[in-house]
PDB file of N, CA and C in Angstrom:
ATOM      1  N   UNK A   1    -127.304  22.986 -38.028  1.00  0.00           N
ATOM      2  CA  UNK A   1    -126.608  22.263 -36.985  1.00  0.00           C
ATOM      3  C   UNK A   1    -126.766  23.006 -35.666  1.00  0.00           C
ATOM      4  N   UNK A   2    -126.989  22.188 -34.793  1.00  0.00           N
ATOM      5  CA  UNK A   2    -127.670  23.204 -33.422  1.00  0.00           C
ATOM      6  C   UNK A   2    -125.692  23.699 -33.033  1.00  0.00           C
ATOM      7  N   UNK A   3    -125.787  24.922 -32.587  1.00  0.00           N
ATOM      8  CA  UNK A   3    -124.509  25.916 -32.400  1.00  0.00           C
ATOM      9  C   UNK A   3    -123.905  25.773 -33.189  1.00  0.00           C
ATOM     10  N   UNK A   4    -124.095  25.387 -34.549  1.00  0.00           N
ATOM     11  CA  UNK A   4    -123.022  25.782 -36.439  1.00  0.00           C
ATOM     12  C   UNK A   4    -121.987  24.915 -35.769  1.00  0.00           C
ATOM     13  N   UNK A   5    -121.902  24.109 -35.376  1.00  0.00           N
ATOM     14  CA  UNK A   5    -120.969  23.508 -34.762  1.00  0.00           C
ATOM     15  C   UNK A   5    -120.681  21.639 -35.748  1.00  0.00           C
ATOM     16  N   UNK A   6    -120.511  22.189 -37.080  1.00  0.00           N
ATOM     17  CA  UNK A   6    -120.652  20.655 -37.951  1.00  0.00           C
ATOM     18  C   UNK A   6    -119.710  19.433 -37.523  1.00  0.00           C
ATOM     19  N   UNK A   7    -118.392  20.121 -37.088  1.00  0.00           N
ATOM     20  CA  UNK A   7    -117.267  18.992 -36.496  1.00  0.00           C
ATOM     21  C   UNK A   7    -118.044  18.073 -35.474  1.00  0.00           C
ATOM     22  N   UNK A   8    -118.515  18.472 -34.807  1.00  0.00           N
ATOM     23  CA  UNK A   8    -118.949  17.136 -33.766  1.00  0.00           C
ATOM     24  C   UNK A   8    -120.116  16.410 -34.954  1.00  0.00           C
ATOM     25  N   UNK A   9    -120.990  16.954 -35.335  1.00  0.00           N
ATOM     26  CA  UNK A   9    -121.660  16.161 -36.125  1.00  0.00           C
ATOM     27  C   UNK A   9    -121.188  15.051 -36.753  1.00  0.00           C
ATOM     28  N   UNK A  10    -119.826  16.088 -37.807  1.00  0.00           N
ATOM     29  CA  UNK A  10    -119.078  14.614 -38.571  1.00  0.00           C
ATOM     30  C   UNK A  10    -117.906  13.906 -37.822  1.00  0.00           C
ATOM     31  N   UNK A  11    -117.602  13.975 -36.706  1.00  0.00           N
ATOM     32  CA  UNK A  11    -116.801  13.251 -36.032  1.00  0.00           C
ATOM     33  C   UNK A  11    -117.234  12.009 -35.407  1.00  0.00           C
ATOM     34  N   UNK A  12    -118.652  12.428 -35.150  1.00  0.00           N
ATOM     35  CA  UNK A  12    -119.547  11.390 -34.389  1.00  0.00           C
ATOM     36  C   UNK A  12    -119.881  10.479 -35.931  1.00  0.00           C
ATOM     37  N   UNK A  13    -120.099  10.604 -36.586  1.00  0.00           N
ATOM     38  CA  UNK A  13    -120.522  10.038 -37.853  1.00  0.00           C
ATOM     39  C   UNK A  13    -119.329   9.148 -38.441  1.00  0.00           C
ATOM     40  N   UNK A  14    -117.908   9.675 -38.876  1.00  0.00           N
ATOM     41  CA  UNK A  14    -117.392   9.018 -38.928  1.00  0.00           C
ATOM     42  C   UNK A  14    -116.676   7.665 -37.775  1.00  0.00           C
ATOM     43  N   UNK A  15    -116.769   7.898 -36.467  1.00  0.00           N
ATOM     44  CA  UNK A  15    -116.911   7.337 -35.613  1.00  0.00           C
ATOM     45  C   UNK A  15    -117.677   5.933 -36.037  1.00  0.00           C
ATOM     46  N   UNK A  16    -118.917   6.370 -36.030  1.00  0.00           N
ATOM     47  CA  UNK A  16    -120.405   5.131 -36.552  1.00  0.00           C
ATOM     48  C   UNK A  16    -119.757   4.357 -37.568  1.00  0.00           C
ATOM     49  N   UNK A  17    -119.230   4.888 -38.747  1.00  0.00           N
ATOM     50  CA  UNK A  17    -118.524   4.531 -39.913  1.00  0.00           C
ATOM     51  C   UNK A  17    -117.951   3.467 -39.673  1.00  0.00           C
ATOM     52  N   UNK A  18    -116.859   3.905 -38.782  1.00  0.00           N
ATOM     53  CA  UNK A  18    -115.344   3.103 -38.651  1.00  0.00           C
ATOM     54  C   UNK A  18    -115.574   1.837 -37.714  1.00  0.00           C
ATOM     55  N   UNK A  19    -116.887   2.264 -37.028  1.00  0.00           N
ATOM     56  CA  UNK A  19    -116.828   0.828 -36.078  1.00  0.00           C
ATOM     57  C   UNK A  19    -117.688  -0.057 -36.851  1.00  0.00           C
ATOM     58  N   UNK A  20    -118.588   0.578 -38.002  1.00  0.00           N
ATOM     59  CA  UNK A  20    -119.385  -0.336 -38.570  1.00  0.00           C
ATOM     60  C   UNK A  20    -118.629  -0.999 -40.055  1.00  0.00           C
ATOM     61  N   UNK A  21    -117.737  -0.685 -39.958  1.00  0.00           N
ATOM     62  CA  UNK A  21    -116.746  -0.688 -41.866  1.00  0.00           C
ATOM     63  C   UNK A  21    -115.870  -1.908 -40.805  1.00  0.00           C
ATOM     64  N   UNK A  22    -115.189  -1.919 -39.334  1.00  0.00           N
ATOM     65  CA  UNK A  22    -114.707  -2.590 -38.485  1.00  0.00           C
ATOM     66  C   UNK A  22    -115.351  -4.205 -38.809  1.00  0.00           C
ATOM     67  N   UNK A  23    -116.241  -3.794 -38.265  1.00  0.00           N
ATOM     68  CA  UNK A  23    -117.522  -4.877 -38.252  1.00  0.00           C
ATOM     69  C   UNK A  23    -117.715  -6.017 -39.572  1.00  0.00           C
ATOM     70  N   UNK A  24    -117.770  -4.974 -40.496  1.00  0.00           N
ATOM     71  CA  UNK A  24    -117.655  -5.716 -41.745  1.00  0.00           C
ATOM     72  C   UNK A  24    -117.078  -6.003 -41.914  1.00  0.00           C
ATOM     73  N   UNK A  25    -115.850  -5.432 -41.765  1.00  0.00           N
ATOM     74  CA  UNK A  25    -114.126  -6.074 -42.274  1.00  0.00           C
ATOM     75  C   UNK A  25    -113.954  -7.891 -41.565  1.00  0.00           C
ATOM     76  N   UNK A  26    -114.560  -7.680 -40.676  1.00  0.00           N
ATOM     77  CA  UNK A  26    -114.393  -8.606 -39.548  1.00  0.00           C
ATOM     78  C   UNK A  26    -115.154 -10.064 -40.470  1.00  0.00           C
ATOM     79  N   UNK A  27    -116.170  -9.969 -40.872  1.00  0.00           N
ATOM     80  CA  UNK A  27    -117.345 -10.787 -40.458  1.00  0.00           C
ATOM     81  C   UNK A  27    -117.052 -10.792 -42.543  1.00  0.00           C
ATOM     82  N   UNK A  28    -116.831 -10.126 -43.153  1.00  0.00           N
ATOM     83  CA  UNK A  28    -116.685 -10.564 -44.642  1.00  0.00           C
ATOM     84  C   UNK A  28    -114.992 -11.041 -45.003  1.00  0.00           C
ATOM     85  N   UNK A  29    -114.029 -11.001 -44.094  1.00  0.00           N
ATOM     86  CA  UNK A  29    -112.859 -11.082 -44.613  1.00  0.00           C
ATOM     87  C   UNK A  29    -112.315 -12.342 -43.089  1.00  0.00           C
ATOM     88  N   UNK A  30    -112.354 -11.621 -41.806  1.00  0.00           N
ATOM     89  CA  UNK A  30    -112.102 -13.129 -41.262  1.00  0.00           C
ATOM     90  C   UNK A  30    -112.745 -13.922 -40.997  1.00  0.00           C
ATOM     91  N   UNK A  31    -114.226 -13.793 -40.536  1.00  0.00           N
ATOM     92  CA  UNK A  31    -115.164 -14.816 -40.514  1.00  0.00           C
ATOM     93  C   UNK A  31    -115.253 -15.640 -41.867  1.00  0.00           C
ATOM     94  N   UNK A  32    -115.702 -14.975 -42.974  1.00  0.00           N
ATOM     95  CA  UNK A  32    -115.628 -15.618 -43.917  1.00  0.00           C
ATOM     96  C   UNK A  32    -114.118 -16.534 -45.161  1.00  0.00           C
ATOM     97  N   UNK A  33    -113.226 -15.614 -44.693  1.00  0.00           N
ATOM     98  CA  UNK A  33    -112.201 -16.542 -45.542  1.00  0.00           C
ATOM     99  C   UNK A  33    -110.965 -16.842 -44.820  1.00  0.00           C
ATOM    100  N   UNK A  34    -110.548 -16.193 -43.124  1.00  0.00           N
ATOM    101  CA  UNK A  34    -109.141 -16.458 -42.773  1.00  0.00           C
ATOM    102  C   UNK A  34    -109.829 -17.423 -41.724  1.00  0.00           C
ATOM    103  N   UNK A  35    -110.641 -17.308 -40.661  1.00  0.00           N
ATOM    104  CA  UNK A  35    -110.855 -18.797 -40.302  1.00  0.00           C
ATOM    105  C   UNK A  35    -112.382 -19.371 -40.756  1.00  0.00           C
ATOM    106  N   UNK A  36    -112.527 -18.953 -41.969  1.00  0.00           N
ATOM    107  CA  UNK A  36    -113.454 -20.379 -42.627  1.00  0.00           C
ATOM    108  C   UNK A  36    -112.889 -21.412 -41.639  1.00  0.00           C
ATOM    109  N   UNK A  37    -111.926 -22.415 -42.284  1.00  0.00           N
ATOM    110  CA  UNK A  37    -112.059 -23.609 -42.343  1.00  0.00           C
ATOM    111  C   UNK A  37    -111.984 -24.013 -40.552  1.00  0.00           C
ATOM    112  N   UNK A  38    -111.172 -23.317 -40.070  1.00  0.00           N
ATOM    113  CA  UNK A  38    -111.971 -23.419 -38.635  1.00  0.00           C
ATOM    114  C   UNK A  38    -112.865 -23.418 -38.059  1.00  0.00           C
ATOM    115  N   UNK A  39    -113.726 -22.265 -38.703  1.00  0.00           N
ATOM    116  CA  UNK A  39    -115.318 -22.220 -37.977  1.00  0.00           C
ATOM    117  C   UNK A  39    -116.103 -23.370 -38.886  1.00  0.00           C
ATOM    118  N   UNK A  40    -115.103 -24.426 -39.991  1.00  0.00           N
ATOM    119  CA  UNK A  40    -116.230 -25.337 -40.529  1.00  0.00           C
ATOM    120  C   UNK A  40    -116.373 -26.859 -39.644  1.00  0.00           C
ATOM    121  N   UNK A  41    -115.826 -26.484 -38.137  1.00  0.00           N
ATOM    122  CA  UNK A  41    -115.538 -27.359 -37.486  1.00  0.00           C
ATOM    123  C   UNK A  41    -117.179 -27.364 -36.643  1.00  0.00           C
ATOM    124  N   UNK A  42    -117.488 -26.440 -36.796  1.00  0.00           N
ATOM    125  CA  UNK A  42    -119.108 -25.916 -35.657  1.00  0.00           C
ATOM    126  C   UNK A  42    -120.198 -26.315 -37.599  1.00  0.00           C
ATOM    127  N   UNK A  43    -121.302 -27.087 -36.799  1.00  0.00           N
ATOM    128  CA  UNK A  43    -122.451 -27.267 -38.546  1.00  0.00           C
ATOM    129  C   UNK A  43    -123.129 -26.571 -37.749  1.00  0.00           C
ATOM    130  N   UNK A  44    -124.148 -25.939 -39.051  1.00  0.00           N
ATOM    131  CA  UNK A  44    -125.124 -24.854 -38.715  1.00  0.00           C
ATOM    132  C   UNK A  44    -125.816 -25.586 -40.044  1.00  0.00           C
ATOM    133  N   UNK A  45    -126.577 -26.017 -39.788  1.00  0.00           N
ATOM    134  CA  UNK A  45    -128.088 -26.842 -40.935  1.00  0.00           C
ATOM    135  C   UNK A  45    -126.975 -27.665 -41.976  1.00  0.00           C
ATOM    136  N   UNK A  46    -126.511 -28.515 -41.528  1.00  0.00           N
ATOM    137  CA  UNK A  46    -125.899 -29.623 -42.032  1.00  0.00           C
ATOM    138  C   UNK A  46    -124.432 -29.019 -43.090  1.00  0.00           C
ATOM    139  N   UNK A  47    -124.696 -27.787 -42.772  1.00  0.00           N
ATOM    140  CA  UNK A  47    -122.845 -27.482 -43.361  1.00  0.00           C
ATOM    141  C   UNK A  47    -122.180 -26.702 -42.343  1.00  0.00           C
ATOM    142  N   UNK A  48    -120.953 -26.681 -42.475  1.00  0.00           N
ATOM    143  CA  UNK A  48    -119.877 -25.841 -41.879  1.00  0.00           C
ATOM    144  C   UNK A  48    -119.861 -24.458 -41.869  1.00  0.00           C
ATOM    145  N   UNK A  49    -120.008 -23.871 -40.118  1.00  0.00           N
ATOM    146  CA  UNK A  49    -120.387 -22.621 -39.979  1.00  0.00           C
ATOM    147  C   UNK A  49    -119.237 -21.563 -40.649  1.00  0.00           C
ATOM    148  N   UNK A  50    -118.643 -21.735 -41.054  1.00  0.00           N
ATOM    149  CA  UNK A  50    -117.481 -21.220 -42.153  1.00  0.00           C
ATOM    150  C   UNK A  50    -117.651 -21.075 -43.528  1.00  0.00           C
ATOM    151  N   UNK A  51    -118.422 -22.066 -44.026  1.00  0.00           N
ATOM    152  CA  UNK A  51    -118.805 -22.329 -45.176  1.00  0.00           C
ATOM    153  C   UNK A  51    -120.250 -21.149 -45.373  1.00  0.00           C
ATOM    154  N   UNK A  52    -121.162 -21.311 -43.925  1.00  0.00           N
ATOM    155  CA  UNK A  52    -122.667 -20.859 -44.235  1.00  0.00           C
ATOM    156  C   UNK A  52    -122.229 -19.442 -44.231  1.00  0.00           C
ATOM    157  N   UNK A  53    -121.100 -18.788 -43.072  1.00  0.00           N
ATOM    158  CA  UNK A  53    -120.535 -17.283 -42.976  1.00  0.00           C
ATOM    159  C   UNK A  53    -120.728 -16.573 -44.213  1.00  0.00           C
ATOM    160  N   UNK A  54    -119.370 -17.339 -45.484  1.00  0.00           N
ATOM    161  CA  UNK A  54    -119.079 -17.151 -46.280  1.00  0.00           C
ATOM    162  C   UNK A  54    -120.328 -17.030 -47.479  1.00  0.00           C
ATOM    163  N   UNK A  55    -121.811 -17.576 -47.392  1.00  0.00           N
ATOM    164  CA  UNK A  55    -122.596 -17.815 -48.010  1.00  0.00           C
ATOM    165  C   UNK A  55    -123.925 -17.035 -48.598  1.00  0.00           C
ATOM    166  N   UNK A  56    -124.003 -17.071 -46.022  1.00  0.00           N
ATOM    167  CA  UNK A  56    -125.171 -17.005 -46.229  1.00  0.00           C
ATOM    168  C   UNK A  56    -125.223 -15.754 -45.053  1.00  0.00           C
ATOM    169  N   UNK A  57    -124.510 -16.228 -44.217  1.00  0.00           N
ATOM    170  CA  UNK A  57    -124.251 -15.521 -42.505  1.00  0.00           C
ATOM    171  C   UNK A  57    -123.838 -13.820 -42.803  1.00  0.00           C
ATOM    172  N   UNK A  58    -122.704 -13.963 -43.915  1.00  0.00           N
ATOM    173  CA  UNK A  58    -122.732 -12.538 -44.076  1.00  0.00           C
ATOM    174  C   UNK A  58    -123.521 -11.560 -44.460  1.00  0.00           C
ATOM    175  N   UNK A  59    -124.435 -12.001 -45.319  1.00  0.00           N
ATOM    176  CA  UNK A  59    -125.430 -11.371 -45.990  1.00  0.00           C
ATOM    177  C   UNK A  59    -126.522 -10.756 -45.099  1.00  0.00           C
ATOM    178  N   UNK A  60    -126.590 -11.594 -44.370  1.00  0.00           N
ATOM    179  CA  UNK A  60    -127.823 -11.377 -43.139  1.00  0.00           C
ATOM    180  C   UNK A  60    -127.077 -10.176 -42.127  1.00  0.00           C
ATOM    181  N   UNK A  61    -125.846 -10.418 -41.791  1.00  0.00           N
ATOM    182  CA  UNK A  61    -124.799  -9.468 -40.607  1.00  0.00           C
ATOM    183  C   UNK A  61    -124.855  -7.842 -41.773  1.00  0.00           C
ATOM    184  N   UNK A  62    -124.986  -7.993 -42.997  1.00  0.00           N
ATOM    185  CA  UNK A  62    -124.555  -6.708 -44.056  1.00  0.00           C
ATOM    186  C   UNK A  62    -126.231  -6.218 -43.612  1.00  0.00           C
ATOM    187  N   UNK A  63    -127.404  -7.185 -43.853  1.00  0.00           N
ATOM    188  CA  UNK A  63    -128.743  -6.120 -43.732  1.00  0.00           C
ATOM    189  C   UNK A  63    -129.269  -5.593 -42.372  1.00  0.00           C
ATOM    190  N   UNK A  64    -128.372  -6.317 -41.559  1.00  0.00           N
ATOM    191  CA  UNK A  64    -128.478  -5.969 -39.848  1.00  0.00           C
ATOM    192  C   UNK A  64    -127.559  -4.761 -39.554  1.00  0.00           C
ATOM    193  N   UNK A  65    -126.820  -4.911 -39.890  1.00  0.00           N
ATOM    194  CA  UNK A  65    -125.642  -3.469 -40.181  1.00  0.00           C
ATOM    195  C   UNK A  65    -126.426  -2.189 -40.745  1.00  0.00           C
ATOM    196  N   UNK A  66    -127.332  -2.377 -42.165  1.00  0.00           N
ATOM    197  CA  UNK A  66    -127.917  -1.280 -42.574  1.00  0.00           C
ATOM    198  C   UNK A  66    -129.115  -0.750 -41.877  1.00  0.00           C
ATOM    199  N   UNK A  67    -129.820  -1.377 -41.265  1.00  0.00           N
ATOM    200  CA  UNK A  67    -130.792  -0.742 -40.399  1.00  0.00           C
ATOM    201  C   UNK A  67    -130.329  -0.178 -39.460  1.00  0.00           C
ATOM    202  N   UNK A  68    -129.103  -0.914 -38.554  1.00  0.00           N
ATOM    203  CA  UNK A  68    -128.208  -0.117 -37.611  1.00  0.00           C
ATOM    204  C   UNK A  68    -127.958   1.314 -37.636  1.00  0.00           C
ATOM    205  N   UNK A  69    -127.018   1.403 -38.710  1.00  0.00           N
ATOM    206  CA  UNK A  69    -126.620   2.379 -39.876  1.00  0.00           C
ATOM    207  C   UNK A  69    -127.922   3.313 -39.504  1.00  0.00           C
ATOM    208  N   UNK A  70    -128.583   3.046 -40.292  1.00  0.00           N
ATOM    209  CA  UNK A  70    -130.179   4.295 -40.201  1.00  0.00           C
ATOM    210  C   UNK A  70    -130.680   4.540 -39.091  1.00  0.00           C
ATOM    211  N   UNK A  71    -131.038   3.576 -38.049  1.00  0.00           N
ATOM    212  CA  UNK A  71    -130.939   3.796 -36.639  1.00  0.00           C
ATOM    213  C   UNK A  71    -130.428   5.045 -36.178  1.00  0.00           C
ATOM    214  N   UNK A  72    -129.075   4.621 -35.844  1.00  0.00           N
ATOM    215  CA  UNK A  72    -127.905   5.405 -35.589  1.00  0.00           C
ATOM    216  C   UNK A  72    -127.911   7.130 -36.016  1.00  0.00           C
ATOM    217  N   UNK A  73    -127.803   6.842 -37.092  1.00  0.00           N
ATOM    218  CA  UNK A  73    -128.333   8.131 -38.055  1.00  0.00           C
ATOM    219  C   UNK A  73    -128.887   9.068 -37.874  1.00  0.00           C
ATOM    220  N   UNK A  74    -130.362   8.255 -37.782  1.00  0.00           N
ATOM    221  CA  UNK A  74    -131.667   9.120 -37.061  1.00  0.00           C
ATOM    222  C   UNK A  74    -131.283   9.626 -35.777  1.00  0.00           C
ATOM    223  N   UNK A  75    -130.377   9.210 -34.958  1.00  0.00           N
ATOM    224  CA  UNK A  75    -130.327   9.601 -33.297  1.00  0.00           C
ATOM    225  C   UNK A  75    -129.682  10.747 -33.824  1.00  0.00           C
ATOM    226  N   UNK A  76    -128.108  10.585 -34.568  1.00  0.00           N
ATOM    227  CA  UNK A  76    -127.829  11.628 -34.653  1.00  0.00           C
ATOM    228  C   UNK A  76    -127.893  12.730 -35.138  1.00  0.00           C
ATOM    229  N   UNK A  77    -128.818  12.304 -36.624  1.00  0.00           N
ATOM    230  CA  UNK A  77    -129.919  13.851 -36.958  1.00  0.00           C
ATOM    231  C   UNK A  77    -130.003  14.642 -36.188  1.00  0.00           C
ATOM    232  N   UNK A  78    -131.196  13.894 -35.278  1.00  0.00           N
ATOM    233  CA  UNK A  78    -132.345  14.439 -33.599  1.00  0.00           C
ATOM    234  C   UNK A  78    -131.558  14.987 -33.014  1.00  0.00           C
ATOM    235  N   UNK A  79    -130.082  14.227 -32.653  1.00  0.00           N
ATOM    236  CA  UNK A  79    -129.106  15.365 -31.776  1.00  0.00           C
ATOM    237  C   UNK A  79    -128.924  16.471 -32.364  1.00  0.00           C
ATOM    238  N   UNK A  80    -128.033  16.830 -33.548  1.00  0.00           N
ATOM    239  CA  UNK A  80    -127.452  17.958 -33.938  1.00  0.00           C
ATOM    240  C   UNK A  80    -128.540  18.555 -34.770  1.00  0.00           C
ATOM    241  N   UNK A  81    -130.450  18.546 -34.764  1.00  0.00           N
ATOM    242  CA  UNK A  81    -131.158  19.313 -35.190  1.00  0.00           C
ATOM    243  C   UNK A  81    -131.369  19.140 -36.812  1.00  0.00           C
ATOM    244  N   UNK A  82    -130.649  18.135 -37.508  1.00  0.00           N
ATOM    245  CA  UNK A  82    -130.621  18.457 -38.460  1.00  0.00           C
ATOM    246  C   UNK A  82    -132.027  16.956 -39.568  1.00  0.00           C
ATOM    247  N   UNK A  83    -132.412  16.519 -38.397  1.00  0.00           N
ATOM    248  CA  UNK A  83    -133.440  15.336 -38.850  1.00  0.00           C
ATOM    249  C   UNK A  83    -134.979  16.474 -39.663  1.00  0.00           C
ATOM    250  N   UNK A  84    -135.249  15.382 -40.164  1.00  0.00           N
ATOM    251  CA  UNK A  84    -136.485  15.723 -41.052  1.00  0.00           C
ATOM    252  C   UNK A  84    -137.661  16.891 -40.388  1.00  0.00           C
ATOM    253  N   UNK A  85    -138.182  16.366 -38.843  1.00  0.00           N
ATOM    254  CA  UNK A  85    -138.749  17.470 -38.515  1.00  0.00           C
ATOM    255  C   UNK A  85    -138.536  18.778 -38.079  1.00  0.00           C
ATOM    256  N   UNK A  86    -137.639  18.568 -37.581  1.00  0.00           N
ATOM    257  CA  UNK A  86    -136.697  20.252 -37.492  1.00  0.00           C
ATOM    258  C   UNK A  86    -136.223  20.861 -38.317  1.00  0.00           C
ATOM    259  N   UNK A  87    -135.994  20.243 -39.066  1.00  0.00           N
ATOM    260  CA  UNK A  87    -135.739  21.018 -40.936  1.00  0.00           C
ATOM    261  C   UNK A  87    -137.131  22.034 -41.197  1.00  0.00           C
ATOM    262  N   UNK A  88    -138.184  21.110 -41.401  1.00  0.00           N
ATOM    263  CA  UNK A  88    -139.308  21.244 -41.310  1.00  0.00           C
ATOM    264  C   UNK A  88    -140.192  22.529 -40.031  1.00  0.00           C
ATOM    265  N   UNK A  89    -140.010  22.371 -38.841  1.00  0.00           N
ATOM    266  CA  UNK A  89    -140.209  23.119 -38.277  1.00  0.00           C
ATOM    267  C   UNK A  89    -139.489  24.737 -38.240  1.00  0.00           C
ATOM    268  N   UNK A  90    -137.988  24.190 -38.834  1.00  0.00           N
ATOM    269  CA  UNK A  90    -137.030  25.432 -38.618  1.00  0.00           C
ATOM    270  C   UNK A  90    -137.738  26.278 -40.543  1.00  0.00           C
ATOM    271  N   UNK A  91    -138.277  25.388 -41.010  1.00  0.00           N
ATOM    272  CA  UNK A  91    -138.833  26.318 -42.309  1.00  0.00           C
ATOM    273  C   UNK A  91    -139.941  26.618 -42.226  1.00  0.00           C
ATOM    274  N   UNK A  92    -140.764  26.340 -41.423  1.00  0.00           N
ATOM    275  CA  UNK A  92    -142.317  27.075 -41.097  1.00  0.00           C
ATOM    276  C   UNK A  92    -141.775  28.457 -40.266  1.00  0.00           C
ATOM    277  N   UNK A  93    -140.978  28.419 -39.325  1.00  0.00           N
ATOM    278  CA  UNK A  93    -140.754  29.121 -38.670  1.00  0.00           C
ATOM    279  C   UNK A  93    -140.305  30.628 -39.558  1.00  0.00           C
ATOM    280  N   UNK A  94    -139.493  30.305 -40.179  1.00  0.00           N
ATOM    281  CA  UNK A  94    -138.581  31.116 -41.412  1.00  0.00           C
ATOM    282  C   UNK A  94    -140.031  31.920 -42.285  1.00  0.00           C
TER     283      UNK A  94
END
């Protein structure tokens, strides 16, 4: 960890967590079942965008989330030194 300094590492991490666990909470629990039947007022390919949420919409928002997720990740590896090539460089060095 660049300056042994792990708290910011995992503070920033759980941070990422909580807004992305947020996210989900959002989009699998009210999008999909507290206003379903409201959002089945908007059609999205001949059914109710409440209905497709619950189906189809979430599934797609969960694999957009996981690349995020790894995205994210990777930046903060690169910040705090601890990504694949600096591992790597810091053991040639050694």
């Amino acid at each position: 960890m660049q300056d042994g300094k792990p708290t910011g590492y995992w503070r920033e991490n759980l941070r990422i967590l909580g807004i992305l666990l947020g996210l989900w909470t959002i989009v699998s629990f009210f999008l999909s079942i507290v206003f379903a039947d409201a959002l089945d007022e908007l059609r999205l390919g001949g059914f109710g965008f409440g209905f497709w949420m619950a189906q189809q919409g979430s599934i797609y928002v969960y694999v957009v989330m996981i690349f995020v997720y790894i995205r994210l990740m990777d930046r903060l590896d690169s910040k705090y030194g601890v990504d694949e090539e600096s591992l790597r460089r810091k053991h040639r060095e050694n």
